[in-house]
N, C-alpha and C. Protein backbone atom coordinates (compact mmCIF):
# COMPACT_ATOMS: atom_id res chain seq x y z
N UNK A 1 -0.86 9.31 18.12
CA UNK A 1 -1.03 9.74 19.52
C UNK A 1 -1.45 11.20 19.60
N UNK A 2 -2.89 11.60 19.98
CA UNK A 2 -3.48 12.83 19.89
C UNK A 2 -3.50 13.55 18.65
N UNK A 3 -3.19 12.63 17.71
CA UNK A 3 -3.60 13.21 16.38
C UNK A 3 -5.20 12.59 16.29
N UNK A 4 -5.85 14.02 15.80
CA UNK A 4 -7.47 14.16 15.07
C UNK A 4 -7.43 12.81 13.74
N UNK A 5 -6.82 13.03 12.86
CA UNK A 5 -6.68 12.37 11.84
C UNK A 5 -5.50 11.02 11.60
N UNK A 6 -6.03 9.90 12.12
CA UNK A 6 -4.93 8.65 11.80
C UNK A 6 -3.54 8.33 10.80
N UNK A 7 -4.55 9.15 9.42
CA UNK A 7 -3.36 9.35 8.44
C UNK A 7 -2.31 10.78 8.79
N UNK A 8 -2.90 11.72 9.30
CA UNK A 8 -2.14 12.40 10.05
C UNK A 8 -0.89 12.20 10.38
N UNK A 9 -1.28 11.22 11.26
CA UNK A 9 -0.40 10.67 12.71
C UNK A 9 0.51 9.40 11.80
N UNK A 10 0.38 9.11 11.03
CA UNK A 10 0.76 7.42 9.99
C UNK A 10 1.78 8.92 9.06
N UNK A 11 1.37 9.75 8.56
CA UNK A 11 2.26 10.37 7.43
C UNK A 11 3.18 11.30 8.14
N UNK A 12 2.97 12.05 9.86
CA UNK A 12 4.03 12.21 10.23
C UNK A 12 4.96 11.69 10.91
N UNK A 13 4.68 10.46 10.76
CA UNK A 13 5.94 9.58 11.67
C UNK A 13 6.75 8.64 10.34
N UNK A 14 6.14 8.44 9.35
CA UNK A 14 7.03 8.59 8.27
C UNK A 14 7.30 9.63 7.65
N UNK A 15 6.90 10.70 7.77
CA UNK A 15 7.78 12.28 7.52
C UNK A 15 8.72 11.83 8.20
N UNK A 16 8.45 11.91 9.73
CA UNK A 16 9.72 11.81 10.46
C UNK A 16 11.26 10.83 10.21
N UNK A 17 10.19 9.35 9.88
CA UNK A 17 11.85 8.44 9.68
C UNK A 17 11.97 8.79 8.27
N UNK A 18 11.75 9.36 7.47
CA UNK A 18 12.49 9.55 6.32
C UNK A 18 13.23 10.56 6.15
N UNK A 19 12.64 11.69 6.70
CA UNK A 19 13.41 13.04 7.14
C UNK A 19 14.95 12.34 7.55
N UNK A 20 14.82 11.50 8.41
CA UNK A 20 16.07 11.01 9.59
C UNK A 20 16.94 10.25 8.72
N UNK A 21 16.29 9.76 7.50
CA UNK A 21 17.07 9.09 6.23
C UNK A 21 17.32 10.31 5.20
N UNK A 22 16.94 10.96 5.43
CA UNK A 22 17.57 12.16 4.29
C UNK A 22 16.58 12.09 2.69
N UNK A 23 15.28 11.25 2.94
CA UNK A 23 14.12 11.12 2.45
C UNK A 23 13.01 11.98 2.48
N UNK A 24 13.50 13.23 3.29
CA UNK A 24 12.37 14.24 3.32
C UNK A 24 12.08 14.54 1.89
N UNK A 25 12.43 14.85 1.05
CA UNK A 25 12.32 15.21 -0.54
C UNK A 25 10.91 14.60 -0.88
N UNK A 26 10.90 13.52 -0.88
CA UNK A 26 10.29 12.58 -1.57
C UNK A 26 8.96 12.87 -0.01
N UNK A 27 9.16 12.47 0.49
CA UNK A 27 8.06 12.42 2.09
C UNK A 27 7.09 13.99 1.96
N UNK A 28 8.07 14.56 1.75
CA UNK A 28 7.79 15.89 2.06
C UNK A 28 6.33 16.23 0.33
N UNK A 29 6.43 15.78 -0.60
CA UNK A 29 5.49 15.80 -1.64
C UNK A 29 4.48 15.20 -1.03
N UNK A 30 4.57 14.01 -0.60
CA UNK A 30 3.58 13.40 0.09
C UNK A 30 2.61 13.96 1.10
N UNK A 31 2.93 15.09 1.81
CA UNK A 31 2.63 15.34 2.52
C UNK A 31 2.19 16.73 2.26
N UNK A 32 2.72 17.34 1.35
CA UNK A 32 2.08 18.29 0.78
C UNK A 32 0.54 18.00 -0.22
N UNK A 33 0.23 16.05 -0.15
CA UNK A 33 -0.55 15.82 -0.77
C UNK A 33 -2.01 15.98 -0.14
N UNK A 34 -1.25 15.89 1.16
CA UNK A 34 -2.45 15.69 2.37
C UNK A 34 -3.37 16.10 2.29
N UNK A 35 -5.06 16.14 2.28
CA UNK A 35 -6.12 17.21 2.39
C UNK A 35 -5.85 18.21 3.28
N UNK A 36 -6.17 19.56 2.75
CA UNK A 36 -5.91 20.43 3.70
C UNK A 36 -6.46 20.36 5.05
N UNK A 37 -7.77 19.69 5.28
CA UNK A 37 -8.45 19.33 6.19
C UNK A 37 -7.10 18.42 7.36
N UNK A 38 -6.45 18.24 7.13
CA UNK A 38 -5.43 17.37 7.66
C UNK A 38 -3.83 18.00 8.18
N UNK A 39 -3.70 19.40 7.58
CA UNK A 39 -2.83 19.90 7.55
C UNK A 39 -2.32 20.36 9.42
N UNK A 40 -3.41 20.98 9.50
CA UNK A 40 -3.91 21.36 11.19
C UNK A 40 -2.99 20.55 12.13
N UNK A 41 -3.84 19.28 11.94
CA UNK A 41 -3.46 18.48 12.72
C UNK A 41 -2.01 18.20 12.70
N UNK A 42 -1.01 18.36 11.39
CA UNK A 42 0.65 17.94 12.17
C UNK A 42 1.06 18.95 12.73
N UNK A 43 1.71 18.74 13.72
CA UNK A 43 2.41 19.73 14.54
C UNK A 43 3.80 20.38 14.12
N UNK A 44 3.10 21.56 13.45
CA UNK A 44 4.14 22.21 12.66
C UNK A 44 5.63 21.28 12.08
């Protein structure tokens, strides 16, 4: 929703429920995998 990039929007809403599981660790690599081109777009 108003994310530029789909995977964006798909990797921070599982950031989010895993964060909420105490899975950020693991989420959080993932997301550091992101193209930087992609970074922008999550909302801090």
């Amino acid at each position: 929703p108003g994310f530029p990039y789909p995977t964006a929007a798909t990797t921070a809403a599982a950031f989010r429920g895993a964060h909420l599981r105490g899975r950020g660790r693991t989420v959080y690599g993932a997301v550091r995998a992101v193209p930087p081109t992609a970074i922008p777009a999550y909302p801090g």
